[in-house]
N, C-alpha and C. Protein backbone atom coordinates (compact mmCIF):
# COMPACT_ATOMS: atom_id res chain seq x y z
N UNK A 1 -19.80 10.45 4.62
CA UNK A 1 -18.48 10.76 5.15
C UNK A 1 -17.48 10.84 4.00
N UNK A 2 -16.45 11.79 4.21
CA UNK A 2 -15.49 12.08 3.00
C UNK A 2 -14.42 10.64 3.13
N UNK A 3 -14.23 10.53 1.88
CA UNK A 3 -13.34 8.90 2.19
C UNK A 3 -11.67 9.30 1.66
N UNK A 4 -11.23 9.03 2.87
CA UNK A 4 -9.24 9.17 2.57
C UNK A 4 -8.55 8.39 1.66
N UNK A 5 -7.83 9.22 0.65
CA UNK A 5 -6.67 8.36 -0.22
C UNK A 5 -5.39 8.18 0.35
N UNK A 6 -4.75 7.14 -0.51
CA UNK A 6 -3.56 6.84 -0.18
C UNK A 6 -2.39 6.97 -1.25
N UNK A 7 -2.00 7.48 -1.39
CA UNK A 7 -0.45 7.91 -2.45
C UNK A 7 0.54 8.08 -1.97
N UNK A 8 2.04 7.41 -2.54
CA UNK A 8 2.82 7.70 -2.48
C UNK A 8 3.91 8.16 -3.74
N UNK A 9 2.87 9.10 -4.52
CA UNK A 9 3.25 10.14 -5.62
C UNK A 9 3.70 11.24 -5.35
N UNK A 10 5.35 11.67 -5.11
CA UNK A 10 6.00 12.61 -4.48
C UNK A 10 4.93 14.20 -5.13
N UNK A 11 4.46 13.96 -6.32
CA UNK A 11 4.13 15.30 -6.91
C UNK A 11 2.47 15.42 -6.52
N UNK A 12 1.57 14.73 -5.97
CA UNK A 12 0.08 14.51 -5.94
C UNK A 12 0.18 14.94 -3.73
N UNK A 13 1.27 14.50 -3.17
CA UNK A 13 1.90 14.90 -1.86
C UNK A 13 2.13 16.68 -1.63
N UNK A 14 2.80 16.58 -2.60
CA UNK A 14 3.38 18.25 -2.79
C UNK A 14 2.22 19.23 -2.79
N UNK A 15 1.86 18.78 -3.83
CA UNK A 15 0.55 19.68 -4.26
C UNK A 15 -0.47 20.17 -3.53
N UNK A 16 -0.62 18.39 -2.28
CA UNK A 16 -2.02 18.84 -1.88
C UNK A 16 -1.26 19.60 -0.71
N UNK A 17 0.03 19.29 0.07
CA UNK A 17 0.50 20.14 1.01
C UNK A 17 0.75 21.62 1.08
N UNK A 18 1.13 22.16 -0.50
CA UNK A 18 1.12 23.78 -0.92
C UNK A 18 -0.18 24.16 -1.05
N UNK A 19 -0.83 23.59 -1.68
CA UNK A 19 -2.21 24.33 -1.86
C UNK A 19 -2.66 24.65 -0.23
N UNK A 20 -2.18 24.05 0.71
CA UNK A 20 -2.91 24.19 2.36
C UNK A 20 -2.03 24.98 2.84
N UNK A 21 -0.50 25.45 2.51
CA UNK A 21 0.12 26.66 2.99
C UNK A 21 1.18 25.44 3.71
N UNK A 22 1.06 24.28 3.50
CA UNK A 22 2.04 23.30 4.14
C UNK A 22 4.03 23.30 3.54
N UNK A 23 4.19 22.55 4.13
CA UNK A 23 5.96 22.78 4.23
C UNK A 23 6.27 21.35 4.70
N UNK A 24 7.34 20.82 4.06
CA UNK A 24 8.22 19.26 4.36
C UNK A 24 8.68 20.08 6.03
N UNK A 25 8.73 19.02 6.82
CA UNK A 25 9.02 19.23 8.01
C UNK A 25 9.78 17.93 9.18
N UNK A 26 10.61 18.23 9.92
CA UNK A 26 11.14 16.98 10.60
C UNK A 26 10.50 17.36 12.29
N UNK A 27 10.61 16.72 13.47
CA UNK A 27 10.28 16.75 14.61
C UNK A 27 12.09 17.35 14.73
N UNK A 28 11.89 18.63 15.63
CA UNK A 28 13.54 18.79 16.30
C UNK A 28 13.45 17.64 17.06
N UNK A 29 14.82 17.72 17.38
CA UNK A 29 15.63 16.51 18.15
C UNK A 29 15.43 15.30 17.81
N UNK A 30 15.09 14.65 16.30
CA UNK A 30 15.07 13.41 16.01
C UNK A 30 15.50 13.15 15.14
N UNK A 31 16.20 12.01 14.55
CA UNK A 31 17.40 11.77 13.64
C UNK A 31 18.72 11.62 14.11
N UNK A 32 19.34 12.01 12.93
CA UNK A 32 21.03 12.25 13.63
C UNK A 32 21.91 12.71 12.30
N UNK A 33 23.16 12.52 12.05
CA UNK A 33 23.59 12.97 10.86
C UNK A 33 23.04 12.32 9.95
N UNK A 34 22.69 12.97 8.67
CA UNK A 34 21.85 12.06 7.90
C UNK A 34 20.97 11.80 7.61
N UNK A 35 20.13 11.98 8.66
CA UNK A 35 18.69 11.39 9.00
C UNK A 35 17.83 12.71 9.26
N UNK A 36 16.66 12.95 8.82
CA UNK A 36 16.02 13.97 9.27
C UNK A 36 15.25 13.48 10.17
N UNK A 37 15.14 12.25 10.73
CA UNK A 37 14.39 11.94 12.07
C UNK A 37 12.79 11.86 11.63
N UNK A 38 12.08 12.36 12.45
CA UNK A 38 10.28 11.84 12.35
C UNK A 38 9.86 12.67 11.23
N UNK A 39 9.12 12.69 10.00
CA UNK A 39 8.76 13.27 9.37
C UNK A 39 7.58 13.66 9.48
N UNK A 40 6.74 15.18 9.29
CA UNK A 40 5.77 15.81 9.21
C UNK A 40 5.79 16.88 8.01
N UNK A 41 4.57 17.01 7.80
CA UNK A 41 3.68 18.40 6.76
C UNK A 41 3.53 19.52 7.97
N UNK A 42 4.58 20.55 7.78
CA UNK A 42 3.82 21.79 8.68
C UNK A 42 2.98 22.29 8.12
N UNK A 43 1.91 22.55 8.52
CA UNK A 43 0.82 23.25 8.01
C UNK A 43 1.02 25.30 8.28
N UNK A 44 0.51 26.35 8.06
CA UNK A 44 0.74 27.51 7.98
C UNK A 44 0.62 27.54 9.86
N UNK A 45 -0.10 26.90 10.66
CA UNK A 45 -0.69 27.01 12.02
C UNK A 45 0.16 25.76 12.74
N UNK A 46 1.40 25.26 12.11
CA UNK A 46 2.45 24.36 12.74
C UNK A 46 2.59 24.66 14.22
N UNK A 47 2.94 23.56 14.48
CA UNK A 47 3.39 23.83 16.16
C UNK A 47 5.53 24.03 15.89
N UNK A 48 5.60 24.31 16.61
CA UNK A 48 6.95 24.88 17.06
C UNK A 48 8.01 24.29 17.20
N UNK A 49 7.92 23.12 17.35
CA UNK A 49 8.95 21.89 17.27
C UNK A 49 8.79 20.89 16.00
N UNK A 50 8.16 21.69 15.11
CA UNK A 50 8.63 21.11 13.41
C UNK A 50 9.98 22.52 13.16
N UNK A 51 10.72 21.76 12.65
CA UNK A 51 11.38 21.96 11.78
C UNK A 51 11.21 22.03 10.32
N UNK A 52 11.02 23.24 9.38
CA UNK A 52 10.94 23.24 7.87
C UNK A 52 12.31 22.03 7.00
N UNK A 53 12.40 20.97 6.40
CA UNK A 53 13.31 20.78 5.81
C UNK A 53 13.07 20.91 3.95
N UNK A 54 14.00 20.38 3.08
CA UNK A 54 13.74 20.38 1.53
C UNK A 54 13.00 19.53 1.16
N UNK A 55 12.30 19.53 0.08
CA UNK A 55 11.23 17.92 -0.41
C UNK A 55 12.26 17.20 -0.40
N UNK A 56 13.48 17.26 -1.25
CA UNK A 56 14.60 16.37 -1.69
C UNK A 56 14.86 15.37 -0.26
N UNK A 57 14.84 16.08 0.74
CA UNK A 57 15.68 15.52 1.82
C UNK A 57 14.23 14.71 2.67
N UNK A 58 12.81 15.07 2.79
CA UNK A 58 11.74 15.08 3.32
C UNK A 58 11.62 13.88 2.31
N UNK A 59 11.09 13.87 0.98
CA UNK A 59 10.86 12.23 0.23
C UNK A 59 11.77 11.15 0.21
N UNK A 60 12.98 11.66 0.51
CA UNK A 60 14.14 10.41 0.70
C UNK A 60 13.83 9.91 1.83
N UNK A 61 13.77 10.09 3.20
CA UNK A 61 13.37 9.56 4.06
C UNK A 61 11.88 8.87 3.54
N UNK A 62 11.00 9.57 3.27
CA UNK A 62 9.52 9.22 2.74
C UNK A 62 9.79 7.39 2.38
N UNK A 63 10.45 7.70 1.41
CA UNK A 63 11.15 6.18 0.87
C UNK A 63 11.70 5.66 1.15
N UNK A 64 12.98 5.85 2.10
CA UNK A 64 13.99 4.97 2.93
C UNK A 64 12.52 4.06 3.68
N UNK A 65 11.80 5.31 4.68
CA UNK A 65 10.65 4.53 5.79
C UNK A 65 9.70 4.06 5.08
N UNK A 66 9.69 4.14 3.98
CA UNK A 66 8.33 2.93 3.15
C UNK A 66 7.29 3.70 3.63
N UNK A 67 7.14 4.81 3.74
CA UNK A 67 5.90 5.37 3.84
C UNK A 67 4.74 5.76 2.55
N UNK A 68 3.28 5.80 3.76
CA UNK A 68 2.52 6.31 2.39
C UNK A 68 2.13 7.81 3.15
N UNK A 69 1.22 8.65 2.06
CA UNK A 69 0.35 9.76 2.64
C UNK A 69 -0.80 9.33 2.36
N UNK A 70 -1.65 9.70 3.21
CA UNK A 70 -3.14 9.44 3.94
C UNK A 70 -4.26 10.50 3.81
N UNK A 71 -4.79 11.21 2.86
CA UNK A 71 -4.79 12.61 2.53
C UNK A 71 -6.46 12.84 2.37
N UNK A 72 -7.30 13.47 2.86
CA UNK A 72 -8.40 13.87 2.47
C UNK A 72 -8.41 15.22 1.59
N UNK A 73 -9.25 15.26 0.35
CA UNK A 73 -9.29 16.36 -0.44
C UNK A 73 -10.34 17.55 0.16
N UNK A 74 -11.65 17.17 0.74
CA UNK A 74 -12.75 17.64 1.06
C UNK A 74 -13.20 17.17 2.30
N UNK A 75 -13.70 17.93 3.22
CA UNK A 75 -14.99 17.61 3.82
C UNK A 75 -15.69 17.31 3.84
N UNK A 76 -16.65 16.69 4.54
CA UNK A 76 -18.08 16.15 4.63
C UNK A 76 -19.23 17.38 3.98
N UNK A 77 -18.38 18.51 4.61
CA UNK A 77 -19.33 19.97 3.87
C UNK A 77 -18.77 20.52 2.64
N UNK A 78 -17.48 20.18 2.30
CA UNK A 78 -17.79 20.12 0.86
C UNK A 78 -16.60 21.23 1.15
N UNK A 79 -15.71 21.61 1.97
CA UNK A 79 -14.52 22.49 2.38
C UNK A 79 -13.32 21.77 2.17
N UNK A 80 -12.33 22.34 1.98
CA UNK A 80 -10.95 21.98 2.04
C UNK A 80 -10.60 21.64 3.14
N UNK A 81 -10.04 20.23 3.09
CA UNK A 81 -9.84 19.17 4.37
C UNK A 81 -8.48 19.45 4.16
N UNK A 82 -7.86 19.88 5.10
CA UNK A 82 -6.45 19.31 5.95
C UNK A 82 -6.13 18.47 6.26
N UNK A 83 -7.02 16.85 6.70
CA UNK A 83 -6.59 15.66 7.11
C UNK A 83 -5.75 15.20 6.49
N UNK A 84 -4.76 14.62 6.89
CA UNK A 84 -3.19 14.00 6.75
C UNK A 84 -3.04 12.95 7.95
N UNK A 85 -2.20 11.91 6.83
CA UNK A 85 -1.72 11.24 8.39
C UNK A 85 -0.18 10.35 7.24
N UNK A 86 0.77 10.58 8.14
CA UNK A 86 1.72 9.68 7.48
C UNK A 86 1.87 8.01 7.84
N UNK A 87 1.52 6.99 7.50
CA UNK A 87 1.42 5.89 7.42
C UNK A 87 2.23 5.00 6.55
N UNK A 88 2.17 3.42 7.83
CA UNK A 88 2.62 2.37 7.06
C UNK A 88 2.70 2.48 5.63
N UNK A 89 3.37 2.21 4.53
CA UNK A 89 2.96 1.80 2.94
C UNK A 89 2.29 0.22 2.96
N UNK A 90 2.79 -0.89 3.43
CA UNK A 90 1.98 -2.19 3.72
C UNK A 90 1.01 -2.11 4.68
């Protein structure tokens, strides 16, 4: 089984999200002034209620919420994994 890393290296985040056609993203209707609300990676096949936002504005939250990324590089077959998950940092 392919085994998941954990980083919270704004530039090792970026990378693996462009190379997949991904984009910093918020949930509409969550937040408020200020706040970009729930954070997500749209992927190129996003659902419709992400919102695209800036890294600038997408890693500040990242860090306000003490988050980590959860990131598989590969597959079990040896393909480019998409798995993501945004998680606790503790």
């Amino acid at each position: 089984m392919s085994e998941a890393s954990k980083t919270t290296d704004p530039d090792v985040i970026r990378r693996w999200a462009e190379a997949r056609g991904g984009r910093p993203a918020r949930v509409e209707d969550t937040g408020g002034a200020g706040d970009p609300g729930l954070l997500r990676i749209k992927l190129s096949d996003g659902a419709d209620e992400l919102e695209e936002i800036c890294w600038d504005e997408f890693f500040e939250k990242f860090e306000e919420s003490r988050l980590a990324f959860l990131y598989q590089e590969k597959t079990d077959s040896g393909e480019t994994s998409r798995f993501f998950k945004l998680v606790d940092r503790d």
